[in-house]
Structures are given as structure tokens and as C-alpha cells.
C-alpha atoms as a PDB file:
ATOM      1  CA  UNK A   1     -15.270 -16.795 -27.471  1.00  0.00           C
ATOM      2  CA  UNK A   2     -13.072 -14.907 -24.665  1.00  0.00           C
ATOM      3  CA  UNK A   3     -15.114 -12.643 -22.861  1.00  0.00           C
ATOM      4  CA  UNK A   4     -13.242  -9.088 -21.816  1.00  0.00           C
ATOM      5  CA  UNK A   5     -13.655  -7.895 -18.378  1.00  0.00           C
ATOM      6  CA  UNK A   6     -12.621  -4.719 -16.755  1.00  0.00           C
ATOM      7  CA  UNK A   7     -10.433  -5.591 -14.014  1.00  0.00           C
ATOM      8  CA  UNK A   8     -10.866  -3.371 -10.562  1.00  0.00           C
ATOM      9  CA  UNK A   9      -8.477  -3.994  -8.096  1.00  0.00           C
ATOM     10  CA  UNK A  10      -8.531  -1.621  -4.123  1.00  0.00           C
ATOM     11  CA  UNK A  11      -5.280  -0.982  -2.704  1.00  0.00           C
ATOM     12  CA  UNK A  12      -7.085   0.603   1.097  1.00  0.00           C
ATOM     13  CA  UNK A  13      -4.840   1.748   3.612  1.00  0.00           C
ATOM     14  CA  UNK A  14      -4.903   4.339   6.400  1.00  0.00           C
ATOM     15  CA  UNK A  15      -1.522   5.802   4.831  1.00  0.00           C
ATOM     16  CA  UNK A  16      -0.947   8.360   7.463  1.00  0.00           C
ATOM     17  CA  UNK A  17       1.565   9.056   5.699  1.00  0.00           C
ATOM     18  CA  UNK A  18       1.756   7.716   2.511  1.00  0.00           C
ATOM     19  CA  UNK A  19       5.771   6.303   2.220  1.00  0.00           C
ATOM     20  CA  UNK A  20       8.093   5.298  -0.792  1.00  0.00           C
ATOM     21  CA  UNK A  21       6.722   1.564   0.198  1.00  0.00           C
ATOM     22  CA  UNK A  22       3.341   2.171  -0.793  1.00  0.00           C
ATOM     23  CA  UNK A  23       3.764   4.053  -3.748  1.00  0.00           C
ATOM     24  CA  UNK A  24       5.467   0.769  -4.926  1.00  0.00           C
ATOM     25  CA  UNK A  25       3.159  -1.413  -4.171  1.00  0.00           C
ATOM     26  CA  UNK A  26       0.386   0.683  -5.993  1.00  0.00           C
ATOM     27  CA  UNK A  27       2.405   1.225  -8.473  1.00  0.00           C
ATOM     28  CA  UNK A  28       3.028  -2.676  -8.780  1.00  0.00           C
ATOM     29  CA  UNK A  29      -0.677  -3.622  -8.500  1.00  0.00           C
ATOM     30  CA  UNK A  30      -1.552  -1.220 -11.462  1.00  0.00           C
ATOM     31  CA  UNK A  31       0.180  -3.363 -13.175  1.00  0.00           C
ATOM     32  CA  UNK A  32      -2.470  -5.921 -12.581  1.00  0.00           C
ATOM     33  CA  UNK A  33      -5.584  -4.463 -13.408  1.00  0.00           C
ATOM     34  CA  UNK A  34      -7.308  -1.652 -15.475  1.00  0.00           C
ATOM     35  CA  UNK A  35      -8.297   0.419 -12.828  1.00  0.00           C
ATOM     36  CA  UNK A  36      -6.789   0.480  -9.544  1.00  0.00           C
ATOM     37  CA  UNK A  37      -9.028   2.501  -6.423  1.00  0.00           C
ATOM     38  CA  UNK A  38      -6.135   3.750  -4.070  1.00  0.00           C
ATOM     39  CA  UNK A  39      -8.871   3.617  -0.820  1.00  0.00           C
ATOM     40  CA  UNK A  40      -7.604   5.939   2.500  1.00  0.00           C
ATOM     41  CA  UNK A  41      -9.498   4.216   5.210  1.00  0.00           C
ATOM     42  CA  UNK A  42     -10.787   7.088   7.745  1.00  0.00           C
ATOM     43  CA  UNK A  43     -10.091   5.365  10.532  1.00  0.00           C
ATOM     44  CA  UNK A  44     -10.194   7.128  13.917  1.00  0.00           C
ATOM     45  CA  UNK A  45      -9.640   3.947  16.342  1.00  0.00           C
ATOM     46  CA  UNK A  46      -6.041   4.411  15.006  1.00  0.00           C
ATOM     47  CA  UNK A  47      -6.102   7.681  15.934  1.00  0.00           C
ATOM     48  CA  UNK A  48      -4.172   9.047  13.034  1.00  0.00           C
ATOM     49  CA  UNK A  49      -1.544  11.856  12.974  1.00  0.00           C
ATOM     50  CA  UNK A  50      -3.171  13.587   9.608  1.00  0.00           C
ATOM     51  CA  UNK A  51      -6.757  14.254   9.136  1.00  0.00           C
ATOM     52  CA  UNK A  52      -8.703  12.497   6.777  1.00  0.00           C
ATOM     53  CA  UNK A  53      -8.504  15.477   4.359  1.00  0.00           C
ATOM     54  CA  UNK A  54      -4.530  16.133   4.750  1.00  0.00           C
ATOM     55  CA  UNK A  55      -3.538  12.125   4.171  1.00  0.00           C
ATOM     56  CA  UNK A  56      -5.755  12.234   1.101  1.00  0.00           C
ATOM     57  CA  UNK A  57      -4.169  15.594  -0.130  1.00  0.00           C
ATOM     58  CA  UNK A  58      -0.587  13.979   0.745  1.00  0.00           C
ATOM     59  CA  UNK A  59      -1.581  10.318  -1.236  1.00  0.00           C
ATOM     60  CA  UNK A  60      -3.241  12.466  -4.624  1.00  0.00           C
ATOM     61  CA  UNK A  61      -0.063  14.945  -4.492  1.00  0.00           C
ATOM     62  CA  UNK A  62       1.998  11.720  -4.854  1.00  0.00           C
ATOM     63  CA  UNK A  63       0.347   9.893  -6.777  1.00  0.00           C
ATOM     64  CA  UNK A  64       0.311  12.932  -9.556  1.00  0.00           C
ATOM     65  CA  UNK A  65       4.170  12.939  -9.867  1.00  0.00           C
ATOM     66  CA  UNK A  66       4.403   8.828 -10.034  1.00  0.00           C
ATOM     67  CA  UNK A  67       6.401   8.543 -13.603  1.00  0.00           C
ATOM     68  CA  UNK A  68       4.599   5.031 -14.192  1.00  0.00           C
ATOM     69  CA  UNK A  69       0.919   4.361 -14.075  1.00  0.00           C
ATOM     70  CA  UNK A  70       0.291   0.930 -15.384  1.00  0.00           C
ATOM     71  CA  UNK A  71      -3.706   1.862 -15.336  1.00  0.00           C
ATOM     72  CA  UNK A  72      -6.554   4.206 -14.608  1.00  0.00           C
ATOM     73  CA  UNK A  73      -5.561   5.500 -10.876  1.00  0.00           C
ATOM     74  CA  UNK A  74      -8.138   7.077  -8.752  1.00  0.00           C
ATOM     75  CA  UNK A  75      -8.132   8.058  -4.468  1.00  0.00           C
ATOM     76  CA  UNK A  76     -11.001   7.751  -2.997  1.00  0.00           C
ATOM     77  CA  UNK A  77     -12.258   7.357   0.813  1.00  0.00           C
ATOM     78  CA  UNK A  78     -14.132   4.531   2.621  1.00  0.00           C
ATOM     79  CA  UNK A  79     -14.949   4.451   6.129  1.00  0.00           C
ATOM     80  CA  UNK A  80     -16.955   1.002   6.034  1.00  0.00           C
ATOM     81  CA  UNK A  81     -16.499  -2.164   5.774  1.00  0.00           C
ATOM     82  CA  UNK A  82     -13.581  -2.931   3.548  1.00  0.00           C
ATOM     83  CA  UNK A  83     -15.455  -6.091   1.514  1.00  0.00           C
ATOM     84  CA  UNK A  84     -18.696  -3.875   2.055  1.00  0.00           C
ATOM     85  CA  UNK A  85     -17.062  -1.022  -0.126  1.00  0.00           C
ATOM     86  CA  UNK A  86     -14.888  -3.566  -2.232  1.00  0.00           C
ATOM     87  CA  UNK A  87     -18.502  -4.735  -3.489  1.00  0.00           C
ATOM     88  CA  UNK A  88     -20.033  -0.964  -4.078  1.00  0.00           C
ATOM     89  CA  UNK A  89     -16.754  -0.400  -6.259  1.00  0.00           C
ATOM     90  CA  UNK A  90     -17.486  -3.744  -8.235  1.00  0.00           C
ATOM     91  CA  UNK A  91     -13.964  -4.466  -7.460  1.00  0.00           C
ATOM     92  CA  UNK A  92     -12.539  -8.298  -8.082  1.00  0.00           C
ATOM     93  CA  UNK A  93      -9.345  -8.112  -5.510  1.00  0.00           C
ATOM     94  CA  UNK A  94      -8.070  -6.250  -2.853  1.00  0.00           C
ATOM     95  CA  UNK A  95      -4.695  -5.585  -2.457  1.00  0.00           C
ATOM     96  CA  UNK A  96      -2.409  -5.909   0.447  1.00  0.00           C
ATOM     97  CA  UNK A  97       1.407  -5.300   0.905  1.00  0.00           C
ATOM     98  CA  UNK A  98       3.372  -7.904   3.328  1.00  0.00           C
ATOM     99  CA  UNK A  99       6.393  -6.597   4.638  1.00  0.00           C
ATOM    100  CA  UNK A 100       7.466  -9.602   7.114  1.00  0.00           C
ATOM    101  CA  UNK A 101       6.025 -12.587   9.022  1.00  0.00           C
ATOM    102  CA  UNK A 102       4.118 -10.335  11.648  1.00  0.00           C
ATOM    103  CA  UNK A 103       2.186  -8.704   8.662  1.00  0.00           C
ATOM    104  CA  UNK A 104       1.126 -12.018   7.933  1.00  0.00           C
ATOM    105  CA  UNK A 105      -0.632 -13.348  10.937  1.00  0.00           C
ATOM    106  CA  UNK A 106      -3.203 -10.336  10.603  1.00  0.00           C
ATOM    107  CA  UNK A 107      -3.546 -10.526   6.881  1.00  0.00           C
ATOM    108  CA  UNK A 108      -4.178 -14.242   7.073  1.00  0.00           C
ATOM    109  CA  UNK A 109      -6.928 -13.318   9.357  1.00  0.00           C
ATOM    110  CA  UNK A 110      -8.366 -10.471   7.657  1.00  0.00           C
ATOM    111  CA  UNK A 111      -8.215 -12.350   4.400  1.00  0.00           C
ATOM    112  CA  UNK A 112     -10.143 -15.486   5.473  1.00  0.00           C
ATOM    113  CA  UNK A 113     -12.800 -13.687   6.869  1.00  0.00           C
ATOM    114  CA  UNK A 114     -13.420 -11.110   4.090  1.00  0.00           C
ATOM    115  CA  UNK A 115     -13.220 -14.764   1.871  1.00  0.00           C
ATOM    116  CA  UNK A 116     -15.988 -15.886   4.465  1.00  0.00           C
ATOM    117  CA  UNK A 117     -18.025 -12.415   3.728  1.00  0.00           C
ATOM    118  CA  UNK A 118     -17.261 -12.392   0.184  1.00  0.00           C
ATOM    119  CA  UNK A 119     -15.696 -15.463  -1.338  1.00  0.00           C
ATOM    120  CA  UNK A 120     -15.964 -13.533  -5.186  1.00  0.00           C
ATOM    121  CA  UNK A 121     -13.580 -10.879  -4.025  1.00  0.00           C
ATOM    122  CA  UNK A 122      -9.838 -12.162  -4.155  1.00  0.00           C
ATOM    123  CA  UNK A 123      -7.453 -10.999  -1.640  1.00  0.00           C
ATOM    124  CA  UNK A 124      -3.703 -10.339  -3.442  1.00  0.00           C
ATOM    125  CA  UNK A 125      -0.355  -9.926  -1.193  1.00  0.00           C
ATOM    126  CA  UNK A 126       2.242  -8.449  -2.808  1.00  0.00           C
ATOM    127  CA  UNK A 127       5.351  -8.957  -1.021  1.00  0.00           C
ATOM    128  CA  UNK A 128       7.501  -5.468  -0.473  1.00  0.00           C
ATOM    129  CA  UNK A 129      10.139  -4.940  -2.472  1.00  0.00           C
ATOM    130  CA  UNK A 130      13.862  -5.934   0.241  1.00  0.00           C
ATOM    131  CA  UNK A 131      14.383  -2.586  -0.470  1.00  0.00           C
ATOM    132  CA  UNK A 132      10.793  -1.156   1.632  1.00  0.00           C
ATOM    133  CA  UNK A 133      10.982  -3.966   3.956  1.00  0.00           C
ATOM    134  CA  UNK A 134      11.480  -2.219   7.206  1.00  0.00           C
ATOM    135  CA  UNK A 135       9.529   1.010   6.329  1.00  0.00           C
ATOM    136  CA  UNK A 136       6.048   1.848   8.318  1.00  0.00           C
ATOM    137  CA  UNK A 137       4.707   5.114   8.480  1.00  0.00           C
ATOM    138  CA  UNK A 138       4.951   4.607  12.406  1.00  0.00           C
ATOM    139  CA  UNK A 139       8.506   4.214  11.825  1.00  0.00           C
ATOM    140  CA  UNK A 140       8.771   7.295   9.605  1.00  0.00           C
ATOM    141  CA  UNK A 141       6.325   9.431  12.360  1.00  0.00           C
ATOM    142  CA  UNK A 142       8.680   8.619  15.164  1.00  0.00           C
ATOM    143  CA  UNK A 143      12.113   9.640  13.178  1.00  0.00           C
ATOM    144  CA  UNK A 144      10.228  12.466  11.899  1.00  0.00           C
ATOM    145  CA  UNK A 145       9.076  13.749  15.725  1.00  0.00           C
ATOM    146  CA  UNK A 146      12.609  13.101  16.773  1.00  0.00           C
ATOM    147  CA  UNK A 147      14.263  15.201  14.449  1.00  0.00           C
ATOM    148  CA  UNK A 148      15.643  12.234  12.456  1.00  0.00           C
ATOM    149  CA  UNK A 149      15.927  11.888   8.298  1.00  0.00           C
ATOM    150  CA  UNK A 150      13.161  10.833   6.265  1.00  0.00           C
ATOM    151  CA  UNK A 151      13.833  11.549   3.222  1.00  0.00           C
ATOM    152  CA  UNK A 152      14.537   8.234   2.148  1.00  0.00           C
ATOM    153  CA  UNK A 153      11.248   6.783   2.882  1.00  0.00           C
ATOM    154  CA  UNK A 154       8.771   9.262   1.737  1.00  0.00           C
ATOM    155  CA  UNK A 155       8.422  11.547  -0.777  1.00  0.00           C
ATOM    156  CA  UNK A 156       9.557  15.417  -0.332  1.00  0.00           C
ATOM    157  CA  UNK A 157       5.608  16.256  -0.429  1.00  0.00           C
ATOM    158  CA  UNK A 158       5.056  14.208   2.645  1.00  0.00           C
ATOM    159  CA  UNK A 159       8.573  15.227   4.426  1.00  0.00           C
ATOM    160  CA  UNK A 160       7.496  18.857   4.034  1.00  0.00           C
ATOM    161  CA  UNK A 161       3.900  17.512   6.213  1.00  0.00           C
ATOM    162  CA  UNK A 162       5.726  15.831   8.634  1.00  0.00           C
ATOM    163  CA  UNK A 163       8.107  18.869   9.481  1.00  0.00           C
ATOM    164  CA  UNK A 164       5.393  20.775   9.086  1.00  0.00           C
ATOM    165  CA  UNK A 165       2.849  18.899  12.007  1.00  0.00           C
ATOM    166  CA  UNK A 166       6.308  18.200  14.043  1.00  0.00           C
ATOM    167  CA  UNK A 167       7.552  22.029  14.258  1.00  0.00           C
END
């Protein structure tokens, strides 16, 4: 007898701003289970260039106009510990995007020790796309401040922000 579970994966990031990267990595972990907690860490030790409230805003708008949703997609906010609030979700895995080697030192790191707080929660890297290799929304907030193109990166929602906080 196979027993049916309902599969709740977090994909938690600060995502000031959300970019084209991220979107398809969520939209590549929806693939994986039924409901899929898109977490925007409050954060304030990295001293963020959107509020709380306007990263949220910019993340939902985006997520609304994604043409493929594998799964049940829903934003939400955290501002504990991330294994702490992966439990109170009843989540199974986190999800974490690796864009080159120096992503992987820290998420090595991050992952044993959540494994050492938590060994039932899985930790899964999805590797970014060649395409979203190079793209970090510090990256995308320094072209933006110095007057450079974006467009390519994020999504015209989040361009219009980062004029928008830059003007």
C-alpha cells in the first residue's frame, strides 16, 4: 500500500529584488512538490534596498504573471530561523539556487548545520540555469544606480522599482 503525501517544499530568499534567476528556480522547484512557500526573509543585517513590504509586493506581482506554475504557489514572510520556520510550515525541503563555486562554500555550510538542527528537512540545490549564472540582485542594484540596463535580468515590474528608488 503506497501512502500519498503532500509534498511542501520553501524556496526563502531576501530577493531584494526578485530577478529573472529566481523566478526560474521557483518556477523549477514547483515542479517538485505540491506546494511550494516562496519565503522573503526580512532581514535587516543585510540592510536591504526595498522594505520588507515593497520586495514582497515586487516577488507576488511576479509571481502572478509567471505563465507556468507546476503547483500551489504562495509568498509568505519569515524573519526566524530558516529550519525553525521550515518546521512551522511542515515543509520536507528547502530549496536553494547555486550559481557558481563561491555559492557553494556557504550553502555547504548552511546546509550541514540546518541537517544538524533538523536532519528530517532535506536541503535541495538546484543549479542555475548557464543562462542566470552571473545574475545577483547586487549586480542588478549597482547597474540599476548607475544608469545601466536591466531589463534583461528582471522583470519590467521590478525595473520600474529600481528606476523608481534610483531617480
Amino acid at each position: 500500500m503506497s501512502k500519498t503525501t503532500h509534498r511542501i517544499g520553501i524556496y526563502p530568499g531576501t530577493l531584494d529584488p526578485v530577478t529573472k534567476g529566481h523566478l526560474h528556480l521557483i518556477k523549477r522547484a514547483s515542479k517538485l512538490v505540491d506546494t511550494l512557500y516562496v519565503a522573503v526573509a526580512s532581514n535587516d543585517r543585510k540592510q536591504p534596498l526595498f522594505t520588507h513590504e515593497e520586495r514582497i509586493a515586487m516577488v507576488k506581482g511576479d509571481l502572478a504573471n509567471m505563465q507556468e506554475k507546476f503547483c500551489e504557489i504562495e509568498v509568505v514572510t519569515f524573519d526566524n530561523l530558516l529550519i525553525n520556520f521550515a518546521k512551522e510550515m511542515n515543509a520536507s525541503c528547502i530549496f536553494r539556487g547555486l550559481r557558481a563555486v563561491s555559492d557553494f562554500d556557504y550553502e555547504f555550510q548552511m546546509t550541514g548545520m540546518n541537517a544538524r538542527l533538523d536532519p528530517d528537512i532535506e536541503t535541495v540545490f538546484l543549479m542555475a540555469a548557464d543562462k542566470w549564472q552571473f545574475v545577483s540582485s547586487s549586480f542588478v542594484k549597482e547597474i540599476s544606480a548607475l544608469g545601466g540596463d536591466i531589463g534583461e535580468f528582471v522583470t519590467p515590474n521590478v525595473e520600474a522599482a529600481l528606476k523608481k528608488k534610483f531617480q
